[in-house]
Protein backbone atom coordinates (compact mmCIF):
# COMPACT_ATOMS: atom_id res chain seq x y z
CA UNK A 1 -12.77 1.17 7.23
CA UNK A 2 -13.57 0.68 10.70
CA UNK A 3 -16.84 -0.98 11.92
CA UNK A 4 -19.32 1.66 13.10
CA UNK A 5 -22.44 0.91 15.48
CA UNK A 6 -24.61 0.50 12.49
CA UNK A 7 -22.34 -2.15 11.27
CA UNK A 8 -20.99 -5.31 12.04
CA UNK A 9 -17.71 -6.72 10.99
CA UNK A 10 -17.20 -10.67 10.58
CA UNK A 11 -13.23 -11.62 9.81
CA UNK A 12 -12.51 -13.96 7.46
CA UNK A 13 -8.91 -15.60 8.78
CA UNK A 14 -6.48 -16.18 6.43
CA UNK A 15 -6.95 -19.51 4.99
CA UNK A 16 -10.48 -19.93 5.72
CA UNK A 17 -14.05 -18.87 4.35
CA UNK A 18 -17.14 -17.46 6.17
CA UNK A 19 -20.82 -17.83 4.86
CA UNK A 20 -23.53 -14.96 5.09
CA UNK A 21 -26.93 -14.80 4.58
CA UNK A 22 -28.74 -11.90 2.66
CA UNK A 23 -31.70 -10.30 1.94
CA UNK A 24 -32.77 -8.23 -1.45
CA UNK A 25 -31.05 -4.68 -0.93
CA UNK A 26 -28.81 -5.73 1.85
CA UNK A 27 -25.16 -4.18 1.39
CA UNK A 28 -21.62 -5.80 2.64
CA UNK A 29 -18.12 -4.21 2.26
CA UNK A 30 -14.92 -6.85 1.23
CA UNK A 31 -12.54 -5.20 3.42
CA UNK A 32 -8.53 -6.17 2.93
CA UNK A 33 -7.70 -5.74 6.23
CA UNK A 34 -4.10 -6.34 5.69
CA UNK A 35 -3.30 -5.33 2.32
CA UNK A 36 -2.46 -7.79 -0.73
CA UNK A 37 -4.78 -10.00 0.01
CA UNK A 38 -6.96 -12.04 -2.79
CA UNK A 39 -10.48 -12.80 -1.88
CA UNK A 40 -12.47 -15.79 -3.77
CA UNK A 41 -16.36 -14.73 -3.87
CA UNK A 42 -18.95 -17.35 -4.15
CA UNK A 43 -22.75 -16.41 -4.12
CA UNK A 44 -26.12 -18.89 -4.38
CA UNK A 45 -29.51 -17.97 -4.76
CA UNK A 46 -30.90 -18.66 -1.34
CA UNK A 47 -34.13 -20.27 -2.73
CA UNK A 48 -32.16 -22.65 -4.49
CA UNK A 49 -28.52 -22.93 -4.19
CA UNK A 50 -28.46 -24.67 -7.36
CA UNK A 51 -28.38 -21.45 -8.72
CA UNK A 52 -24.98 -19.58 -8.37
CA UNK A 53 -23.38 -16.60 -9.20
CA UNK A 54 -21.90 -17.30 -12.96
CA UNK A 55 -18.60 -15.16 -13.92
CA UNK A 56 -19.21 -16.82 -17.76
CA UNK A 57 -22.44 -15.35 -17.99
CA UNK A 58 -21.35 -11.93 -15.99
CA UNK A 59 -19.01 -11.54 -18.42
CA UNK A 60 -21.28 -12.67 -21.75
CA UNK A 61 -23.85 -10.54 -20.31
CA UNK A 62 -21.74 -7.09 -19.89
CA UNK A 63 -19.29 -7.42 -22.29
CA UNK A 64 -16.61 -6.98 -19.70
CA UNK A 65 -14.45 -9.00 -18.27
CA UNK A 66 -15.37 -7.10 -15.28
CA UNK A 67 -18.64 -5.49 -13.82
CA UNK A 68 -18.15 -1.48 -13.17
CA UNK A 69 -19.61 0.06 -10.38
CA UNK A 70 -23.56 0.19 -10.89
CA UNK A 71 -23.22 -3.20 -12.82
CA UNK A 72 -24.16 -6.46 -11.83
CA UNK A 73 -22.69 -9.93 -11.53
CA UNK A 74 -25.69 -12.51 -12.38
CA UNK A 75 -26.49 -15.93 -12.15
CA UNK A 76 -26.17 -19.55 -13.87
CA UNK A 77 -30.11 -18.39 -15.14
CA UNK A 78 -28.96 -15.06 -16.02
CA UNK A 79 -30.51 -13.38 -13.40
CA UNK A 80 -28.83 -10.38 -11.17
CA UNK A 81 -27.81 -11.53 -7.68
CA UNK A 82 -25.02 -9.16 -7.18
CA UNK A 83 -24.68 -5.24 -8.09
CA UNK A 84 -21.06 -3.95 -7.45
CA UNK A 85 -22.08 -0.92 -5.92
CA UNK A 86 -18.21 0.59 -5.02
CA UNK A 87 -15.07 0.14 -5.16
CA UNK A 88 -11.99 2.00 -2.86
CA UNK A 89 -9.22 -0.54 -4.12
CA UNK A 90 -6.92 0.17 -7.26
CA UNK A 91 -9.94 -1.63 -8.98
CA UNK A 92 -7.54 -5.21 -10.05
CA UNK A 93 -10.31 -8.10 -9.98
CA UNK A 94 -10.57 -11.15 -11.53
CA UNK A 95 -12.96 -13.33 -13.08
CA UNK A 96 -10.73 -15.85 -15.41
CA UNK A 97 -9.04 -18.05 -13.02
CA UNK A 98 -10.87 -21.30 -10.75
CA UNK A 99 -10.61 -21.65 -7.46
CA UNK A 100 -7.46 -23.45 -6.13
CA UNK A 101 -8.74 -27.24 -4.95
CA UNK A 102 -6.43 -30.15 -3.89
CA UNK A 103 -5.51 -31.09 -7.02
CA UNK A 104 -3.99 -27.62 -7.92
CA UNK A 105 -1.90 -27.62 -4.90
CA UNK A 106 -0.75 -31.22 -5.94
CA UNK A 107 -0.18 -30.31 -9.70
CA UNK A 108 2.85 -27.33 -7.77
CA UNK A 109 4.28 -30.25 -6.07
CA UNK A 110 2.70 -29.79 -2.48
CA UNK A 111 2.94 -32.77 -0.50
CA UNK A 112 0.17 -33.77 1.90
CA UNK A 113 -3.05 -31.39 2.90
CA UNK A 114 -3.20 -27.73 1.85
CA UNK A 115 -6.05 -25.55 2.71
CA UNK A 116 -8.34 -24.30 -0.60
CA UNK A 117 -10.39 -22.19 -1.42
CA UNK A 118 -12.70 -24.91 -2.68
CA UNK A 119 -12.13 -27.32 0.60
CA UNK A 120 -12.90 -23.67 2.16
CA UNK A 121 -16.51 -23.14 0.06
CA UNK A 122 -17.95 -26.31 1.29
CA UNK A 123 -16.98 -25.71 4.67
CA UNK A 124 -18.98 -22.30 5.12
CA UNK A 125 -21.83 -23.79 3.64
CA UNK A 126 -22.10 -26.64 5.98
CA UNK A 127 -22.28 -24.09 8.69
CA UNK A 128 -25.61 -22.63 7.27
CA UNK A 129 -26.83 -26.22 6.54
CA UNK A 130 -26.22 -25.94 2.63
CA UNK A 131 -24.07 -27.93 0.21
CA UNK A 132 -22.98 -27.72 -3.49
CA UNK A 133 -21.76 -30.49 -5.75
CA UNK A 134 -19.98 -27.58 -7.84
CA UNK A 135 -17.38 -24.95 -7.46
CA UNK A 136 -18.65 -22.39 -9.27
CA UNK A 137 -15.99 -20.25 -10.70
CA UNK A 138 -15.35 -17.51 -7.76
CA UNK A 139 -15.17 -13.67 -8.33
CA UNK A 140 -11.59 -13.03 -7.31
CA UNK A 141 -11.36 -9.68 -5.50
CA UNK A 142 -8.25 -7.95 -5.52
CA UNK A 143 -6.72 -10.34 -7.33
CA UNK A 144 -4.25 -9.52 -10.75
CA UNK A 145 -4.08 -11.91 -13.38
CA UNK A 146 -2.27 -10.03 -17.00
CA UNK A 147 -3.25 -10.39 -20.42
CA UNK A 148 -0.96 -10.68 -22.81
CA UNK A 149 -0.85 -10.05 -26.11
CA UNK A 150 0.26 -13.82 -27.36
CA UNK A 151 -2.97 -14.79 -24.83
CA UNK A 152 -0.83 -15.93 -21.93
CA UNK A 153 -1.90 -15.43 -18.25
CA UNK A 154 0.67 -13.84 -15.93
CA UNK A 155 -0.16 -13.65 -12.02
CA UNK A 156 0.55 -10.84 -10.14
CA UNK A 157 0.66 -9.80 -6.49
CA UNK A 158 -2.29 -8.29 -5.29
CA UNK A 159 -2.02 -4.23 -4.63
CA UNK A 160 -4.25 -3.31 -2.40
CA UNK A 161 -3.57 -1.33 0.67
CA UNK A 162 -4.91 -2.10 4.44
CA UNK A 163 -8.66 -1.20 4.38
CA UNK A 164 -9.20 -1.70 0.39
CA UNK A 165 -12.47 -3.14 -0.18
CA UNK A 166 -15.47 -3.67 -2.76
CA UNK A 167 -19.27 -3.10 -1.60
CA UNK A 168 -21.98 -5.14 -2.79
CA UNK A 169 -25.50 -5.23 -3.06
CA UNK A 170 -27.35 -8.19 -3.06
CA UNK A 171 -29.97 -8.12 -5.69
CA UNK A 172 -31.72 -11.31 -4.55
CA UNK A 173 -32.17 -13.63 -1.55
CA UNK A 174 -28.94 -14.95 -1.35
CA UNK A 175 -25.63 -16.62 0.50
CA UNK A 176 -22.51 -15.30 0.00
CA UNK A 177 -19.16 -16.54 0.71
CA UNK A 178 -15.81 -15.07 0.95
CA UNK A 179 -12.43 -17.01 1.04
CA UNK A 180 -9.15 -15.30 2.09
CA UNK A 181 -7.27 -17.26 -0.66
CA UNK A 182 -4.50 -19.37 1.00
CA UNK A 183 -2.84 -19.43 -2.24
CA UNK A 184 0.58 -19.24 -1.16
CA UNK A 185 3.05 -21.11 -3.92
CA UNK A 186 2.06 -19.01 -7.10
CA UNK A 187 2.36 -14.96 -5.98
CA UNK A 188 -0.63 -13.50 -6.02
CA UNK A 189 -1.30 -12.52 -2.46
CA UNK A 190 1.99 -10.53 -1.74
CA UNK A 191 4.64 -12.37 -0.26
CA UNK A 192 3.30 -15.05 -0.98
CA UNK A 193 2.04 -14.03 3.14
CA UNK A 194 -1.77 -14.96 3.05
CA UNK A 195 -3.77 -12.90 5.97
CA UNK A 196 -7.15 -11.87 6.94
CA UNK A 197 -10.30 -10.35 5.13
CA UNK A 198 -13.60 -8.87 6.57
CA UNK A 199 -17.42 -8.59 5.86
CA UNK A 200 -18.19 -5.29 6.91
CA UNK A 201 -22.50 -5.81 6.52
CA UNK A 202 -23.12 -2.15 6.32
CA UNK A 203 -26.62 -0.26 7.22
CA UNK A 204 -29.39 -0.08 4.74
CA UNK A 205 -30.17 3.12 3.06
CA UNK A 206 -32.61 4.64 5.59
CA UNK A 207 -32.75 2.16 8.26
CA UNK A 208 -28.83 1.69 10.27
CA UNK A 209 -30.24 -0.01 12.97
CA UNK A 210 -30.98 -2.77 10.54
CA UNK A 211 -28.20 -5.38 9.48
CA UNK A 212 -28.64 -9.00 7.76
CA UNK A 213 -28.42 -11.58 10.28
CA UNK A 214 -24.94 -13.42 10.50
CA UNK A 215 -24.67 -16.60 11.40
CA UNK A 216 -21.84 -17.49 14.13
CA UNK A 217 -19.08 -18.91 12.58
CA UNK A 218 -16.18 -16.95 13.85
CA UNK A 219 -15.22 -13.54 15.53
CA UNK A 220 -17.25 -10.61 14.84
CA UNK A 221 -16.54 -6.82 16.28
């Protein structure tokens, strides 16, 4: 999807993370701009960012391991902060596996400093004056991880095409954060080639000309 007008379009590079702010009924599109791409998803109650998004609690309190569209991720306190309102990718998500931090990226043998997506979290919050002393388990867009039947976890490349993406709706004041994963040793972004991601912040029902504010933290179209 291309960014109309009535929208605004802030990339994510590959590697990195960007922060937005959002208000109650505000809508942004994950777009894959690239295709293959895995995105990690952070969101904090903008009150109080002690409160976070909670996949444990997503999934105890739909029964899923993932929302479907209409459903809604919600919080540490049980309460709804995200409603997955679409969905144009082959629908592969994940909610099982942390984000990768140093320590990962030491335990596959990488020597020296490797960009994470939890090195990445705390980043994007500093920009917006915020910190956490947690890394919440992320929402992994696009990402594949297999079941199988002994209970083993397989990896798999991501399979979305170029312009792939998940809309959601922010069901309370909140800061989300998107991180192109730079997870390039295991293979879930294909390639192993980790690229760029956008957050397309889309019109609200009635009103295009009105957007959430984005804070200026890297290019926007």
């Amino acid at each position: 999807m291309n960014p109309t007008p009535a929208m605004r379009r802030l990339v994510v590079p590959a590697r990195e993370a960007r922060a937005v702010r959002l208000a109650t009924g505000d809508r942004v599109r994950i777009v894959d701009l690239e295709g293959r791409q895995v995105g990690d998803v952070f969101c904090f109650a903008a009150e109080d960012p002690s409160e976070h998004l909670s996949a444990a609690h997503t999934r105890t309190q739909l029964g899923r391991l993932f929302p479907a569209v209409g459903e809604s991720f919600v919080t540490d306190r049980r309460r709804p902060i995200l409603t997955l309102a679409d969905d144009t990718s082959p629908g592969a998500h994940d909610m099982l596996i942390a984000a990768c931090d140093p320590a990962r990226y030491r335990a596959h043998g990488v020597e020296g400093w490797h960009a994470s997506c939890a090195e990445n979290l705390h980043r994007s919050l500093g920009t917006l004056g915020l910190r956490t002393s947690v890394v919440p388990q992320p929402v992994n867009v696009f990402m594949r991880i297999a079941i199988e039947e002994d209970g083993g976890l397989t990896w798999l490349p991501a399979s979305t095409r170029p312009g792939d993406g998940v809309t959601l709706e922010a069901a309370m004041n909140c800061v989300l954060v998107v991180s192109a994963c730079p997870q390039d040793v295991v293979g879930i972004n294909g390639g192993n080639e980790t690229t760029a991601l956008a957050i397309d912040l889309l019109p609200v029902h009635e009103s295009p000309e009105r957007v959430p504010a984005l804070h200026d933290q890297g290019e926007t179209q």
